[in-house]
C-alpha atoms as a PDB file:
ATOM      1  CA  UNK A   1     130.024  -5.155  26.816  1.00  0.00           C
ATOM      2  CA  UNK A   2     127.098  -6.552  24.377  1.00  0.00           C
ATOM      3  CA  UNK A   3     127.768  -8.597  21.551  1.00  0.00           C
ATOM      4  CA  UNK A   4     127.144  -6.754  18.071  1.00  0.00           C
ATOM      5  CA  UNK A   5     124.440  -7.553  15.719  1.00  0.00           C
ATOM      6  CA  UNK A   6     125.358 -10.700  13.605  1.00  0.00           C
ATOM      7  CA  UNK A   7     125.525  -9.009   9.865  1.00  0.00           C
ATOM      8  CA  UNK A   8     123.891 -12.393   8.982  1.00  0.00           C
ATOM      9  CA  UNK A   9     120.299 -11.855  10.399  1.00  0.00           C
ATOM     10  CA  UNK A  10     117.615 -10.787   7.738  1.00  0.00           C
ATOM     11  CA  UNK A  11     115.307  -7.767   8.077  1.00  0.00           C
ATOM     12  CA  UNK A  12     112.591  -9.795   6.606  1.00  0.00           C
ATOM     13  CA  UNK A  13     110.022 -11.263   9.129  1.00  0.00           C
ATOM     14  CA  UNK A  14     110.871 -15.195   8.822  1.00  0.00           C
ATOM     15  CA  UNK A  15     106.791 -16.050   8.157  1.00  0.00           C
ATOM     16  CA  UNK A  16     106.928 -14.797   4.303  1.00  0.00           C
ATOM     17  CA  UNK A  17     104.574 -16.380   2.362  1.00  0.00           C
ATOM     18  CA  UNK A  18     107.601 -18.029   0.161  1.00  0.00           C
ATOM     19  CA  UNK A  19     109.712 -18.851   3.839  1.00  0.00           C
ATOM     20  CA  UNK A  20     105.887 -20.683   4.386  1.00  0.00           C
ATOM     21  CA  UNK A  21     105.900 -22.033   1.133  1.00  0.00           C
ATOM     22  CA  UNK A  22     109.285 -23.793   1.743  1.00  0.00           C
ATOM     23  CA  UNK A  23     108.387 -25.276   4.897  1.00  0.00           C
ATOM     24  CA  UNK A  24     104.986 -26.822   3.866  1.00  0.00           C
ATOM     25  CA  UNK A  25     107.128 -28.154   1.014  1.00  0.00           C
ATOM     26  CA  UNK A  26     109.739 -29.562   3.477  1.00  0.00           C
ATOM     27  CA  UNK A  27     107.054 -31.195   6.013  1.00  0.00           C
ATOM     28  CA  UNK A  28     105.007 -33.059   3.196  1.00  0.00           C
ATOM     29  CA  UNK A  29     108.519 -34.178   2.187  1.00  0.00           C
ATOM     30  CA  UNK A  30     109.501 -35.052   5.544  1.00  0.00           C
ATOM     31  CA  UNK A  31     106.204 -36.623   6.305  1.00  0.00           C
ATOM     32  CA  UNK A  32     106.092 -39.149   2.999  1.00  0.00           C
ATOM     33  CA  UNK A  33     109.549 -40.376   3.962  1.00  0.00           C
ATOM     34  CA  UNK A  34     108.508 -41.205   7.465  1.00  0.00           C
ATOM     35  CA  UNK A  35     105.053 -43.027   5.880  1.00  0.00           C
ATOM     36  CA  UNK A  36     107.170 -44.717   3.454  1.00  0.00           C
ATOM     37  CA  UNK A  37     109.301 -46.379   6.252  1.00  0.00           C
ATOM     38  CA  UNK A  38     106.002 -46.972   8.723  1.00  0.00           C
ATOM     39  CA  UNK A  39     104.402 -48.811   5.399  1.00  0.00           C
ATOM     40  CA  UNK A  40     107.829 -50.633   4.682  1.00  0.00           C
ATOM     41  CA  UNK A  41     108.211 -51.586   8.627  1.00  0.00           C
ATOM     42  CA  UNK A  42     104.224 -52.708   8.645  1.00  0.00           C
ATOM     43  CA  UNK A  43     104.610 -54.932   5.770  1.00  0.00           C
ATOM     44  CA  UNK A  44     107.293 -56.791   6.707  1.00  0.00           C
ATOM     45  CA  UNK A  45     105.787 -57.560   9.960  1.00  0.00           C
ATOM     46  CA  UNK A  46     103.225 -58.486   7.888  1.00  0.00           C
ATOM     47  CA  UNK A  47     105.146 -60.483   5.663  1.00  0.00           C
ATOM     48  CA  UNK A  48     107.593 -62.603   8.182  1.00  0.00           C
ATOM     49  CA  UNK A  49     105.064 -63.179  11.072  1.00  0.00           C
ATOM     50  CA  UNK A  50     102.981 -65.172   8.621  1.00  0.00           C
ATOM     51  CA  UNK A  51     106.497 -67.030   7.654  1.00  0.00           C
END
């Protein structure tokens, strides 16, 4: 017996240009959050091994 189709799945091919759109969008977010803590975590080293 095979499973049927989940009624969920979209015909669309999932590398639309707006699908890409979204996920450039999400990385840059992504990526500024994780330079924002590696500048935070830098700076107080910085800061407290001079203390």
């Amino acid at each position: 017996m095979s499973a049927p189709a989940s009624p969920s799945v979209s015909p669309q091919s999932p590398s639309t240009p707006d699908m890409r759109q979204r996920n450039v969008r999400l990385g840059l977010i992504l990526a500024s959050v994780a330079g924002v803590f590696f500048l935070g975590f830098i700076a107080r080293i910085a800061l407290l091994s001079g203390a």
